[in-house]
Each structure stands twice: as structure tokens, then as C-alpha cells.
PDB file of N, CA and C in Angstrom:
ATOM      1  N   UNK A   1      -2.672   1.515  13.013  1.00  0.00           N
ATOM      2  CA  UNK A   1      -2.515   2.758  12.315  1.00  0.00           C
ATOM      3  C   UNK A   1      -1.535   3.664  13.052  1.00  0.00           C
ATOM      4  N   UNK A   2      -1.796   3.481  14.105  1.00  0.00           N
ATOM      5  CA  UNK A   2      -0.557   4.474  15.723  1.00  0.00           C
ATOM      6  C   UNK A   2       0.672   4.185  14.975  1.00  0.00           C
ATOM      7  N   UNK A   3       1.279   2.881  14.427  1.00  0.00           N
ATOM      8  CA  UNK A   3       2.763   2.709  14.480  1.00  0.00           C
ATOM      9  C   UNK A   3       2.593   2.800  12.777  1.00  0.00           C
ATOM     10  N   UNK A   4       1.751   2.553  11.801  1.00  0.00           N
ATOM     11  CA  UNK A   4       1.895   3.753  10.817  1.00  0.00           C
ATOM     12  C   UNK A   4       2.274   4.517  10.324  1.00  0.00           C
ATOM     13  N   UNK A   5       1.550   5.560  11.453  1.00  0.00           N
ATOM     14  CA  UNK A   5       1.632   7.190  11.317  1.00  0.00           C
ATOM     15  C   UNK A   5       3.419   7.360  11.671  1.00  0.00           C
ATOM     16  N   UNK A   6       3.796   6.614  13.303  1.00  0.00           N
ATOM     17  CA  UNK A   6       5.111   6.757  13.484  1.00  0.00           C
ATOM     18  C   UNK A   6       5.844   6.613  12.438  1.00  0.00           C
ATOM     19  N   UNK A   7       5.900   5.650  11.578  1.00  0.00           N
ATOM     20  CA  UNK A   7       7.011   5.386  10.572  1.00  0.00           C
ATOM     21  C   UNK A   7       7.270   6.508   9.566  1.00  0.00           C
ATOM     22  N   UNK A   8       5.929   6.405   9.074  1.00  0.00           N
ATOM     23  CA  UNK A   8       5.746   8.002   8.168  1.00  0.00           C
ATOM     24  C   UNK A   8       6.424   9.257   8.576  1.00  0.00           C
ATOM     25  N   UNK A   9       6.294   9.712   9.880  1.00  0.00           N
ATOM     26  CA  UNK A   9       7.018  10.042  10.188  1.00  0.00           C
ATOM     27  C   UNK A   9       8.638  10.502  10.410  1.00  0.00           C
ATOM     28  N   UNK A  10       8.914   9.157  10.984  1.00  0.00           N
ATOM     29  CA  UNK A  10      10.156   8.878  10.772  1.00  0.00           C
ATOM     30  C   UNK A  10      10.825   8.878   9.396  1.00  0.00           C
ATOM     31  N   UNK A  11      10.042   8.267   8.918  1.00  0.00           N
ATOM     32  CA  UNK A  11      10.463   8.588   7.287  1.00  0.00           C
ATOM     33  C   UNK A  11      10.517   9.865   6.730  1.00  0.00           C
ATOM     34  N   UNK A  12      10.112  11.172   7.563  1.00  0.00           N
ATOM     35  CA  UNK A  12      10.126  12.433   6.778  1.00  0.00           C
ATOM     36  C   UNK A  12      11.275  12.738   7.127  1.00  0.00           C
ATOM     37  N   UNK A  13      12.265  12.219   8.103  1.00  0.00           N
ATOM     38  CA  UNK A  13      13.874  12.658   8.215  1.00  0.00           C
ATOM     39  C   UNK A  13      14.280  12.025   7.353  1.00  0.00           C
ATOM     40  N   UNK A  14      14.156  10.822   6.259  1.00  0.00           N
ATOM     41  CA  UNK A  14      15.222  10.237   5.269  1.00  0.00           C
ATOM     42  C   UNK A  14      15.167  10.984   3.929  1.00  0.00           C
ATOM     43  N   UNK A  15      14.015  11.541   3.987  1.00  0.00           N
ATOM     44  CA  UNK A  15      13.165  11.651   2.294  1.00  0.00           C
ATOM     45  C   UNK A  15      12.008  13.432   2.467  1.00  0.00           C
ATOM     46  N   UNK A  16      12.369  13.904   3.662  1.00  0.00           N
ATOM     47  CA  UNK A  16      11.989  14.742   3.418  1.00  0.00           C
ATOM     48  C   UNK A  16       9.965  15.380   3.524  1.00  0.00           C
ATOM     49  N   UNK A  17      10.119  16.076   3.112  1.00  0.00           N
ATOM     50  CA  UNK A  17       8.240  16.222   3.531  1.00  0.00           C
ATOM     51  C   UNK A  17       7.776  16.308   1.751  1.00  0.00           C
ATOM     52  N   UNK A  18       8.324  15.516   0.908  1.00  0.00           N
ATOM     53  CA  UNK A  18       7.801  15.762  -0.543  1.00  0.00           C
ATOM     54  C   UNK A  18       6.336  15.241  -0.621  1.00  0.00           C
ATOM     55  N   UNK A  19       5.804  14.715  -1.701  1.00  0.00           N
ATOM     56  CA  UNK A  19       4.042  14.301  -1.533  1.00  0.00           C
ATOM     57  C   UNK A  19       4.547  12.728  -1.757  1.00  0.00           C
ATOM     58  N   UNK A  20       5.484  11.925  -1.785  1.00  0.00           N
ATOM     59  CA  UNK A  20       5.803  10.812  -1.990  1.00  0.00           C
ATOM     60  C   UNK A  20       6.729  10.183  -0.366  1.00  0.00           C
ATOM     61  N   UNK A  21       6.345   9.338   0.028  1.00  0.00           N
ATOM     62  CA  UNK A  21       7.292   8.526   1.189  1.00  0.00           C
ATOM     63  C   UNK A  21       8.356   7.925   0.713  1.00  0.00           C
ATOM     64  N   UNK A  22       7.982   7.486  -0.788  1.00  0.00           N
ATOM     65  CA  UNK A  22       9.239   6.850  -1.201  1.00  0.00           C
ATOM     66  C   UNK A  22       9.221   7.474  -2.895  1.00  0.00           C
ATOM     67  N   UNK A  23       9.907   8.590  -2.725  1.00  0.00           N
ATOM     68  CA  UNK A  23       9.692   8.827  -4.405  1.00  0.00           C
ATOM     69  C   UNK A  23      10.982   8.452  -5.355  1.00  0.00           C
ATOM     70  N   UNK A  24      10.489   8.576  -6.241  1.00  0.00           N
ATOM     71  CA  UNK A  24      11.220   7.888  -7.226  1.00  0.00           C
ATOM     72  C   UNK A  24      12.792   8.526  -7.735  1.00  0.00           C
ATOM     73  N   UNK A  25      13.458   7.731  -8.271  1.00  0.00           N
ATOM     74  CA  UNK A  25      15.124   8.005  -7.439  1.00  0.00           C
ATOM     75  C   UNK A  25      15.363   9.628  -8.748  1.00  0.00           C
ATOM     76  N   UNK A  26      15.037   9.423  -9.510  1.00  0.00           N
ATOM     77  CA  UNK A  26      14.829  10.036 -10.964  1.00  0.00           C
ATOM     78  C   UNK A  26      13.820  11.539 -10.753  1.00  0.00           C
ATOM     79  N   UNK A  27      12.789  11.588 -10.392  1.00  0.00           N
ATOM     80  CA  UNK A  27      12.202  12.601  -9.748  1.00  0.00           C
ATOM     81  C   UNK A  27      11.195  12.334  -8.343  1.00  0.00           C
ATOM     82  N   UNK A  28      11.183  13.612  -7.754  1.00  0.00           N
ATOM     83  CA  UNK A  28      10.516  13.516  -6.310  1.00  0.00           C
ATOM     84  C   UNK A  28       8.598  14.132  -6.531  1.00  0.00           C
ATOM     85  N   UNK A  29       8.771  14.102  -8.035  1.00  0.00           N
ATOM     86  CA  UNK A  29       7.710  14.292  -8.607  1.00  0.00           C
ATOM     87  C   UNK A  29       6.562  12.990  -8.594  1.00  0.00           C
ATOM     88  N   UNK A  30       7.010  12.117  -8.427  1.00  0.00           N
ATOM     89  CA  UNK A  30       6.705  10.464  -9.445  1.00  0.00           C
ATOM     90  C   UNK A  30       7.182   9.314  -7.985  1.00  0.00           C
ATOM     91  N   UNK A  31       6.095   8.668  -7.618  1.00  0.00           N
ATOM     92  CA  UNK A  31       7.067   7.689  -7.081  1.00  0.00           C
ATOM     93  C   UNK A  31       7.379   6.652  -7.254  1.00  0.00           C
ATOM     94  N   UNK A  32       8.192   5.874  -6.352  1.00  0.00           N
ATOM     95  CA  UNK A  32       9.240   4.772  -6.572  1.00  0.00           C
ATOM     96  C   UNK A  32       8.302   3.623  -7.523  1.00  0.00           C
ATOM     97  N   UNK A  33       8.987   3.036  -8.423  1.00  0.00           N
ATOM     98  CA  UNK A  33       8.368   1.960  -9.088  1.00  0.00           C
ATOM     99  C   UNK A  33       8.255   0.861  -9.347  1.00  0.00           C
ATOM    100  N   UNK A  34       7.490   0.245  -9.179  1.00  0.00           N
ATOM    101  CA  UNK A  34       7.124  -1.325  -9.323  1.00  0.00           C
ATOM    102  C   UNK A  34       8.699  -2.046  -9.110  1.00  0.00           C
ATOM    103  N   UNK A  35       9.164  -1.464 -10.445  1.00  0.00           N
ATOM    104  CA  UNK A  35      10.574  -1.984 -10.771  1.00  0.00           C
ATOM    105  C   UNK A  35      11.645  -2.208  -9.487  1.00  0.00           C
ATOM    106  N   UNK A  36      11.774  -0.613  -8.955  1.00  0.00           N
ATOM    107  CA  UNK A  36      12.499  -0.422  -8.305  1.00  0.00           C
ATOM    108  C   UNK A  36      12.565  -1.803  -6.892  1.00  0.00           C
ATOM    109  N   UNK A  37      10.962  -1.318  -6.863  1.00  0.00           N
ATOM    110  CA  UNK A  37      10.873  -2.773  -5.829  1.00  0.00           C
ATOM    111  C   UNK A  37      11.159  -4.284  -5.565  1.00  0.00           C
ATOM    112  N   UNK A  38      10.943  -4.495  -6.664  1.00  0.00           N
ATOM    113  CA  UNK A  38      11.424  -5.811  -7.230  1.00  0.00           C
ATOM    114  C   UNK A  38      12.951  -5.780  -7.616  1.00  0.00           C
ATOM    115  N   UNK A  39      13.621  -5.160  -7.806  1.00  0.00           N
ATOM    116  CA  UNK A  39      15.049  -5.439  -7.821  1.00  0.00           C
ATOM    117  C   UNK A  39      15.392  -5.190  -6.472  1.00  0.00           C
ATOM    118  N   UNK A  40      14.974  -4.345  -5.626  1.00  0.00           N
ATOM    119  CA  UNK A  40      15.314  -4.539  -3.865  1.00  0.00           C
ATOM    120  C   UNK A  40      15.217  -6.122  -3.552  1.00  0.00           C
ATOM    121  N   UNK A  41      14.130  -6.652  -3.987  1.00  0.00           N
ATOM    122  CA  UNK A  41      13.585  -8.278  -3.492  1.00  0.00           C
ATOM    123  C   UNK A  41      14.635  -8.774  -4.484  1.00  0.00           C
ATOM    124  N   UNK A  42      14.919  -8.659  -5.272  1.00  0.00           N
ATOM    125  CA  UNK A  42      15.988 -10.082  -6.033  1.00  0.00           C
ATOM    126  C   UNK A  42      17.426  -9.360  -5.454  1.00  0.00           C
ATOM    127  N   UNK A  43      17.839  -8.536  -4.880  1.00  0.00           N
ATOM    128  CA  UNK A  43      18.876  -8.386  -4.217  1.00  0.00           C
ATOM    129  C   UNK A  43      18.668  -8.796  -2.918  1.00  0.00           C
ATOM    130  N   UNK A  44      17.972  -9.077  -2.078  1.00  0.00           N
ATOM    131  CA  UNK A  44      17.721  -9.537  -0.861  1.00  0.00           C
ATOM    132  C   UNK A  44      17.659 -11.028  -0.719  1.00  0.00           C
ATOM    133  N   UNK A  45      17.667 -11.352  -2.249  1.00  0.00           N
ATOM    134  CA  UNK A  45      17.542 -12.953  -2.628  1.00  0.00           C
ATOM    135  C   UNK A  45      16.016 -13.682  -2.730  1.00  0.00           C
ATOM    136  N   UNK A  46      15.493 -12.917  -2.872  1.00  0.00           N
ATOM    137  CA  UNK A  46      14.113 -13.681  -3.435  1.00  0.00           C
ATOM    138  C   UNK A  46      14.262 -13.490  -5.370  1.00  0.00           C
ATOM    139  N   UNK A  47      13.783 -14.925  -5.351  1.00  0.00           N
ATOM    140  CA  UNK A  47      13.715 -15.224  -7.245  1.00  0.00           C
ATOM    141  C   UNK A  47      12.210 -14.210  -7.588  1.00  0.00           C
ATOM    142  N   UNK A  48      12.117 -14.360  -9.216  1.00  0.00           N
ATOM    143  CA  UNK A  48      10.613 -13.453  -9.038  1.00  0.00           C
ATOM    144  C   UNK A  48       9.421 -14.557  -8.971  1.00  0.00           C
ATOM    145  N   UNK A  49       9.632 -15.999  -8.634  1.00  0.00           N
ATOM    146  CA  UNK A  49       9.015 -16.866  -8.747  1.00  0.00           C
ATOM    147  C   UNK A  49       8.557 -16.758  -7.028  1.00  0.00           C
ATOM    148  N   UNK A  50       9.255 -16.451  -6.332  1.00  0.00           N
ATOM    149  CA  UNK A  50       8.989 -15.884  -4.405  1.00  0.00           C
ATOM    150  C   UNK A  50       8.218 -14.919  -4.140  1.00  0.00           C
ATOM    151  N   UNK A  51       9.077 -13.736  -4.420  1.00  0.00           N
ATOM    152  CA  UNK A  51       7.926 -12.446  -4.379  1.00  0.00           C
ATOM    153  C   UNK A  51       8.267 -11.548  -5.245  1.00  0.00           C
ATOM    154  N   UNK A  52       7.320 -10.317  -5.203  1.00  0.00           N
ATOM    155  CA  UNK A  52       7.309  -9.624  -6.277  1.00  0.00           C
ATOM    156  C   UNK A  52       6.497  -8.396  -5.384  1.00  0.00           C
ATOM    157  N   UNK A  53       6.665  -7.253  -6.213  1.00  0.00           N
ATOM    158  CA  UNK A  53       6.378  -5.678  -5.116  1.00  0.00           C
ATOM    159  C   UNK A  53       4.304  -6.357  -5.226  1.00  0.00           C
ATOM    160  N   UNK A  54       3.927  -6.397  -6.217  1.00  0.00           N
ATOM    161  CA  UNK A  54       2.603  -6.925  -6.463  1.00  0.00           C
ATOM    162  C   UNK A  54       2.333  -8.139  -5.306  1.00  0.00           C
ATOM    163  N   UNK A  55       3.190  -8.977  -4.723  1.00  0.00           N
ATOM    164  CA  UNK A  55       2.885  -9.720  -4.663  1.00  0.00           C
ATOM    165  C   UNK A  55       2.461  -9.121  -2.935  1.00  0.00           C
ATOM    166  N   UNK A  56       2.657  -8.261  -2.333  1.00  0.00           N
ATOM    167  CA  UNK A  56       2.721  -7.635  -0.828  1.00  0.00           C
ATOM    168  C   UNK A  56       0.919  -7.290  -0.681  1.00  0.00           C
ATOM    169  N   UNK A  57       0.806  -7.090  -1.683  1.00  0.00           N
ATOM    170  CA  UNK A  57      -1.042  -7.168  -2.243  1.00  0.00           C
ATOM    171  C   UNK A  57      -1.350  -7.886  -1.659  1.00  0.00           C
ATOM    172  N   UNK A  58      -1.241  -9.221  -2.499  1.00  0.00           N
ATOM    173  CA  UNK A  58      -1.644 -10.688  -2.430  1.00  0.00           C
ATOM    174  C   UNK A  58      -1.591 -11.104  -1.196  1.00  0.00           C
ATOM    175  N   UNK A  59      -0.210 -10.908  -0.733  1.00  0.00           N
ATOM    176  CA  UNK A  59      -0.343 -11.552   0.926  1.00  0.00           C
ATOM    177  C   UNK A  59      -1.256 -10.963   1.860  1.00  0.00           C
ATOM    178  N   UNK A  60      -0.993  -9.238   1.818  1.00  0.00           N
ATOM    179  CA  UNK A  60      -2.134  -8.532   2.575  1.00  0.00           C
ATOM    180  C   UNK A  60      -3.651  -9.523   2.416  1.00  0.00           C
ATOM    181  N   UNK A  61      -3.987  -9.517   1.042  1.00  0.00           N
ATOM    182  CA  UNK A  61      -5.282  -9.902   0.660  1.00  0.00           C
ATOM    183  C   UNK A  61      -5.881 -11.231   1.693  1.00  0.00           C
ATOM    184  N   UNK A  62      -4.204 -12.049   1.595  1.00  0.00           N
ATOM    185  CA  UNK A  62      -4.816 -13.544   1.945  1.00  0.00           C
ATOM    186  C   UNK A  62      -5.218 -13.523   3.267  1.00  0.00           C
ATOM    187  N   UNK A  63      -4.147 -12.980   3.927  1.00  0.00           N
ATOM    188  CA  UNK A  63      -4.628 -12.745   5.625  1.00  0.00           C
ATOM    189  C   UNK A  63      -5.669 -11.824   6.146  1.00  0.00           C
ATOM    190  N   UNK A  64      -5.729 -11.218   5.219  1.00  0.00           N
ATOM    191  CA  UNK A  64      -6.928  -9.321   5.704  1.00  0.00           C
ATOM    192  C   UNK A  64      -8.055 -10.961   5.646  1.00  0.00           C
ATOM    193  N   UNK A  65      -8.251 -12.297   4.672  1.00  0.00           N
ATOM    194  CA  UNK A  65      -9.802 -12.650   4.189  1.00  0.00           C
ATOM    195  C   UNK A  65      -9.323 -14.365   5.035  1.00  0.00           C
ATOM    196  N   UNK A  66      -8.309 -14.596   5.414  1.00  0.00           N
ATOM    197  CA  UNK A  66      -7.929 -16.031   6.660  1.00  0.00           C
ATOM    198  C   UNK A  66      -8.660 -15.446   7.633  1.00  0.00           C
ATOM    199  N   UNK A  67      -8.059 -14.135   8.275  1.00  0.00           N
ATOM    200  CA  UNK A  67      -8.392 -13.604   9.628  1.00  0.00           C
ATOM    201  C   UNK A  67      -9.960 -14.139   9.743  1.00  0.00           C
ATOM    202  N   UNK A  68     -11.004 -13.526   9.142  1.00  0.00           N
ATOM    203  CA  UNK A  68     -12.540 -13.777   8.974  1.00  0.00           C
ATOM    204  C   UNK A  68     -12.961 -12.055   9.915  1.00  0.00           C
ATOM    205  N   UNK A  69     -12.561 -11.279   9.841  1.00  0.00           N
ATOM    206  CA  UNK A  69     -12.494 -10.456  10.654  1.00  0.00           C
ATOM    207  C   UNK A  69     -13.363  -9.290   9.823  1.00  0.00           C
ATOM    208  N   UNK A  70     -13.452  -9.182   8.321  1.00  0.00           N
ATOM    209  CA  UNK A  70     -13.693  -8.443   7.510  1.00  0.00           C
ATOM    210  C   UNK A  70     -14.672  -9.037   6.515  1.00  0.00           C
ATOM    211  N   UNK A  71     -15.542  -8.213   6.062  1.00  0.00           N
ATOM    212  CA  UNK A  71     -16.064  -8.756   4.605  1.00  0.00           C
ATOM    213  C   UNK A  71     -15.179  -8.806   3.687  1.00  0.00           C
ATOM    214  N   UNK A  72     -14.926  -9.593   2.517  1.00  0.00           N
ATOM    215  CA  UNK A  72     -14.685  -9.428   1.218  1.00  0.00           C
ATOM    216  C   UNK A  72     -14.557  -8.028   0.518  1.00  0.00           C
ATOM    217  N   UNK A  73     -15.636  -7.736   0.669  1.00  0.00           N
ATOM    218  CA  UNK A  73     -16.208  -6.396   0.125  1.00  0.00           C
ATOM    219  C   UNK A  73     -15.305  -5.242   0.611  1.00  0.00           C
ATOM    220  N   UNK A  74     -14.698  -5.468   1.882  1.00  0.00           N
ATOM    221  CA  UNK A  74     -14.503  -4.279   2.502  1.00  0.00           C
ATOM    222  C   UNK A  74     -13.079  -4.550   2.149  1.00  0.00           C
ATOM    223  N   UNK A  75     -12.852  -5.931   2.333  1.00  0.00           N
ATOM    224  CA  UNK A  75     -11.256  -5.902   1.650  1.00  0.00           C
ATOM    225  C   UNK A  75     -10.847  -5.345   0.369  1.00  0.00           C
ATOM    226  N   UNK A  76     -11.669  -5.711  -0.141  1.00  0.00           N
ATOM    227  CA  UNK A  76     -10.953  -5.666  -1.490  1.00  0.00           C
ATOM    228  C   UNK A  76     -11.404  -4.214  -2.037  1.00  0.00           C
ATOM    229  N   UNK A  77     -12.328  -3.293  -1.302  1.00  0.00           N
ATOM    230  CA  UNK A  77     -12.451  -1.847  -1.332  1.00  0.00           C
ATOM    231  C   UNK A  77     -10.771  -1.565  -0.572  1.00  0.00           C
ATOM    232  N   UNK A  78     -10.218  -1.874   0.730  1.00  0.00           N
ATOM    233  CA  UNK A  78      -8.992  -1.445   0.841  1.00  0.00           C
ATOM    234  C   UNK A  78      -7.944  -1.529   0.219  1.00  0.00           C
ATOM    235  N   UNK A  79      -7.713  -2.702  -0.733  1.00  0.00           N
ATOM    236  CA  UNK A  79      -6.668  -2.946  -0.993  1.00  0.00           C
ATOM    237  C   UNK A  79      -6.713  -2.476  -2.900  1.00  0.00           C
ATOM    238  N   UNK A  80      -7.470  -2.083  -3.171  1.00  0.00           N
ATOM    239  CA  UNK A  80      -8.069  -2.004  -4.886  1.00  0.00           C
ATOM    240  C   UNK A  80      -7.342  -1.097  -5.180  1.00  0.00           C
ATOM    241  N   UNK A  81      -7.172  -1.256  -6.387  1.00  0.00           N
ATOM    242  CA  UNK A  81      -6.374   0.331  -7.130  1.00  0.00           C
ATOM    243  C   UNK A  81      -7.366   1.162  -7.141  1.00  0.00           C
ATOM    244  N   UNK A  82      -6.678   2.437  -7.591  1.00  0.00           N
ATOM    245  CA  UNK A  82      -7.501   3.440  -7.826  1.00  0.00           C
ATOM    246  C   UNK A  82      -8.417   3.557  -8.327  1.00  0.00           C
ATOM    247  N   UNK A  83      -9.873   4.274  -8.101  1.00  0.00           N
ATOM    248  CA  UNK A  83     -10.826   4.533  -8.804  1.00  0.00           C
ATOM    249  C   UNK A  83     -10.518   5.247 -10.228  1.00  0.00           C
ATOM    250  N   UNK A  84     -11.037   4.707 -11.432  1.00  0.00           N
ATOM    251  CA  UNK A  84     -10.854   5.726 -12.842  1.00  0.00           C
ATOM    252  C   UNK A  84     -11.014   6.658 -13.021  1.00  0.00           C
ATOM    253  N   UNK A  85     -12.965   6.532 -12.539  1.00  0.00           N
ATOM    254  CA  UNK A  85     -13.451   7.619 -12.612  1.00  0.00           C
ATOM    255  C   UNK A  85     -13.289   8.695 -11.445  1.00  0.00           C
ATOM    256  N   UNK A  86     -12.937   9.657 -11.922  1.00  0.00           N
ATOM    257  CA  UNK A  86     -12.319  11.181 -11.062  1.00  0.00           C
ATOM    258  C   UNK A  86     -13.657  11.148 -10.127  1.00  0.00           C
ATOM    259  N   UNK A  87     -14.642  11.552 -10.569  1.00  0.00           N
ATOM    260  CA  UNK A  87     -15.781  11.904  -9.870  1.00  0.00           C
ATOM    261  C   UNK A  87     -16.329  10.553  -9.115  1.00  0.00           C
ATOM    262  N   UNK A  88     -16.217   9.591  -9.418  1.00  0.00           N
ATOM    263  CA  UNK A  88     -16.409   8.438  -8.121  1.00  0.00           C
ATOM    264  C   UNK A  88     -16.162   8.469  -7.217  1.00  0.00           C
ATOM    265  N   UNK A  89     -14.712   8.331  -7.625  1.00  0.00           N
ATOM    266  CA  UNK A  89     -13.671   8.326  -6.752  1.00  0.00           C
ATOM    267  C   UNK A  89     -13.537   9.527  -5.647  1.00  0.00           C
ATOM    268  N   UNK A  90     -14.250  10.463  -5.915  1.00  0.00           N
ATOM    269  CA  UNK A  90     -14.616  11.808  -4.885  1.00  0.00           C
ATOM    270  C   UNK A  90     -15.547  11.409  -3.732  1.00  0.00           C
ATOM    271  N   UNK A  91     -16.195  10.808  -4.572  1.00  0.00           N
ATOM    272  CA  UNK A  91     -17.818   9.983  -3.476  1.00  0.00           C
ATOM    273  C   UNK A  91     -17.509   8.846  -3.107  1.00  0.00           C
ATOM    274  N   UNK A  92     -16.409   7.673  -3.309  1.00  0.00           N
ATOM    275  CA  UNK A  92     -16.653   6.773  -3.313  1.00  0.00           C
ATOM    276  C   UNK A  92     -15.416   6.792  -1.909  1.00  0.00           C
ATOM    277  N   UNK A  93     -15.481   7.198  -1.306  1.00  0.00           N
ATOM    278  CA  UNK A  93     -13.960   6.944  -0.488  1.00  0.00           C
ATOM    279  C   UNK A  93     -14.395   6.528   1.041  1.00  0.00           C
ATOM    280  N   UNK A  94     -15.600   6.879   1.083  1.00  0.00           N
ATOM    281  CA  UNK A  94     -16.275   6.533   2.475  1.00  0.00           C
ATOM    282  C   UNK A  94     -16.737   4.707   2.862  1.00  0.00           C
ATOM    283  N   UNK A  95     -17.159   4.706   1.873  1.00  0.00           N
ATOM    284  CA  UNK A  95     -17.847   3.275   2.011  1.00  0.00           C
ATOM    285  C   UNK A  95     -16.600   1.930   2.544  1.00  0.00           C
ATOM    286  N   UNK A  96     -16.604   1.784   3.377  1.00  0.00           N
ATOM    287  CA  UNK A  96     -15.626   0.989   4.376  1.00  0.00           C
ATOM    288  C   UNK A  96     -14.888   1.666   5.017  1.00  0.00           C
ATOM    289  N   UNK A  97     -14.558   2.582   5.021  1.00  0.00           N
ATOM    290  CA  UNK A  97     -14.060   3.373   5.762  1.00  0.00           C
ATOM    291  C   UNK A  97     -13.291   2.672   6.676  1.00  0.00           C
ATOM    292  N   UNK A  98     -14.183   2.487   7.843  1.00  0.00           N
ATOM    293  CA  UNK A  98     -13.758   2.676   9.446  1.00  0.00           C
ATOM    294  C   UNK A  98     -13.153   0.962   9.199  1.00  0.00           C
ATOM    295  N   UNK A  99     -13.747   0.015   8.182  1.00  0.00           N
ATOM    296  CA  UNK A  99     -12.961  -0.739   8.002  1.00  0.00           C
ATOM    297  C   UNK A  99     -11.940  -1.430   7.301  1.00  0.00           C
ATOM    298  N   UNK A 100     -11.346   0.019   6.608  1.00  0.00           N
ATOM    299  CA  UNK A 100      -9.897  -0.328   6.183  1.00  0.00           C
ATOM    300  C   UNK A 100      -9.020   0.575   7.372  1.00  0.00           C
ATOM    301  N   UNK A 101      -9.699   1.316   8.253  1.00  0.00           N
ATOM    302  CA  UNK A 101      -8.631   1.914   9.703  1.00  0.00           C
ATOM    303  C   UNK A 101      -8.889   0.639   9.747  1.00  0.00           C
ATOM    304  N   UNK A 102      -9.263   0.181  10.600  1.00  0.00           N
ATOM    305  CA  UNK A 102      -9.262  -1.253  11.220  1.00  0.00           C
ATOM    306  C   UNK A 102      -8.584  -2.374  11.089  1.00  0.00           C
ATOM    307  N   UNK A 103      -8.194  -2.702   9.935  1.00  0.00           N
ATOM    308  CA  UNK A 103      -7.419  -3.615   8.429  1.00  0.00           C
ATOM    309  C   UNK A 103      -6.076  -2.959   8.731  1.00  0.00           C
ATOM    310  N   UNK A 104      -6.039  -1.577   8.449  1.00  0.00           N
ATOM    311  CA  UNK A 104      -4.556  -1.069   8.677  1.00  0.00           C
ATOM    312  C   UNK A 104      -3.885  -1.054  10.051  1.00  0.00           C
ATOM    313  N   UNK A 105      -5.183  -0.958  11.380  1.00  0.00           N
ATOM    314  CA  UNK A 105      -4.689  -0.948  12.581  1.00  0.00           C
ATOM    315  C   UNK A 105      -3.989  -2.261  12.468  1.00  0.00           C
ATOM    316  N   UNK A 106      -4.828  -3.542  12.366  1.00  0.00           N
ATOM    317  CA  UNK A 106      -4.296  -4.843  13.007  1.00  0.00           C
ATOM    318  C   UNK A 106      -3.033  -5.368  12.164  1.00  0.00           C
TER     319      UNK A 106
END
């Protein structure tokens, strides 16, 4: 999480202190999109059959649950989209907690 925070950081000299690290080229309202990502990767030379912005998920996923270091449970609480519900999602942010720091440290 230490070298993280640094990047973030560092990143507020390219892009500024907006509510986005990487916002979207169109507004600093909205950020960068799916799209955008995936045409970075097919210019870098990956086909979309290689990788894909979705696919940085997937890999996280496979190694966060190879390692054996984590429950399931706790993974896939870190790596999940957003909660729907507004009010869950208020209460629900604790439960793994200390082990998605942990997930993000290693």
C-alpha cells in the first residue's frame, strides 16, 4: 500500500488533485474508460484475445486465490464492483477490511 500511496501521489503532478487519478480525456468529471484502456493495450500490441482493461481483474483475482494467503470471500469482497445498494454499501465497507490492505500491500 506504501508504494501505492507514492504513485498516487506522484500522479497528482501529471493530472492534478481532481477526484479521478486518471480522468477521462473528455471531462475531469467522469473517469477514463474501459475503452480508453483497451486501445492503450492494442497499441502496445496486445490482440483483445491477450488482454483487455477487464482482464487486470482476472489476473489480480487468479494470484490474490494461487497465493492461498486469503479467503475467497475476502477476495472477491476486494476486487467486486460496486455495491447497488447506496445504503449497504455505507455498512458494508468494513467486512475484510484489513484484508484487502493486505491484498493491496503484497
Amino acid at each position: 500500500m506504501k508504494q501505492s500511496i507514492a504513485i498516487l501521489r506522484d500522479m497528482q503532478a501529471l493530472t492534478g488533485r481532481g477526484l479521478y487519478v486518471f480522468p477521462s480525456i473528455r471531462s475531469t468529471s467522469r473517469p477514463m474508460s474501459e475503452n480508453t484502456i483497451n486501445g492503450a493495450l492494442r497499441r502496445l500490441g496486445y490482440g483483445g484475445d491477450e488482454m483487455t482493461a477487464h482482464g487486470f481483474r482476472s489476473t489480480a483475482n487468479s494470484l490474490l486465490n494461487e497465493s492461498g494467503m486469503w479467503p475467497a470471500d475476502a477476495i472477491e469482497r476486494a476486487l467486486s464492483h460496486r455495491e447497488g445498494n447506496q445504503v449497504r454499501a455505507a455498512y458494508h465497507r468494513s467486512i475484510y477490511w484489513q484484508e484487502s490492505v493486505q491484498m493491496a500491500q503484497w
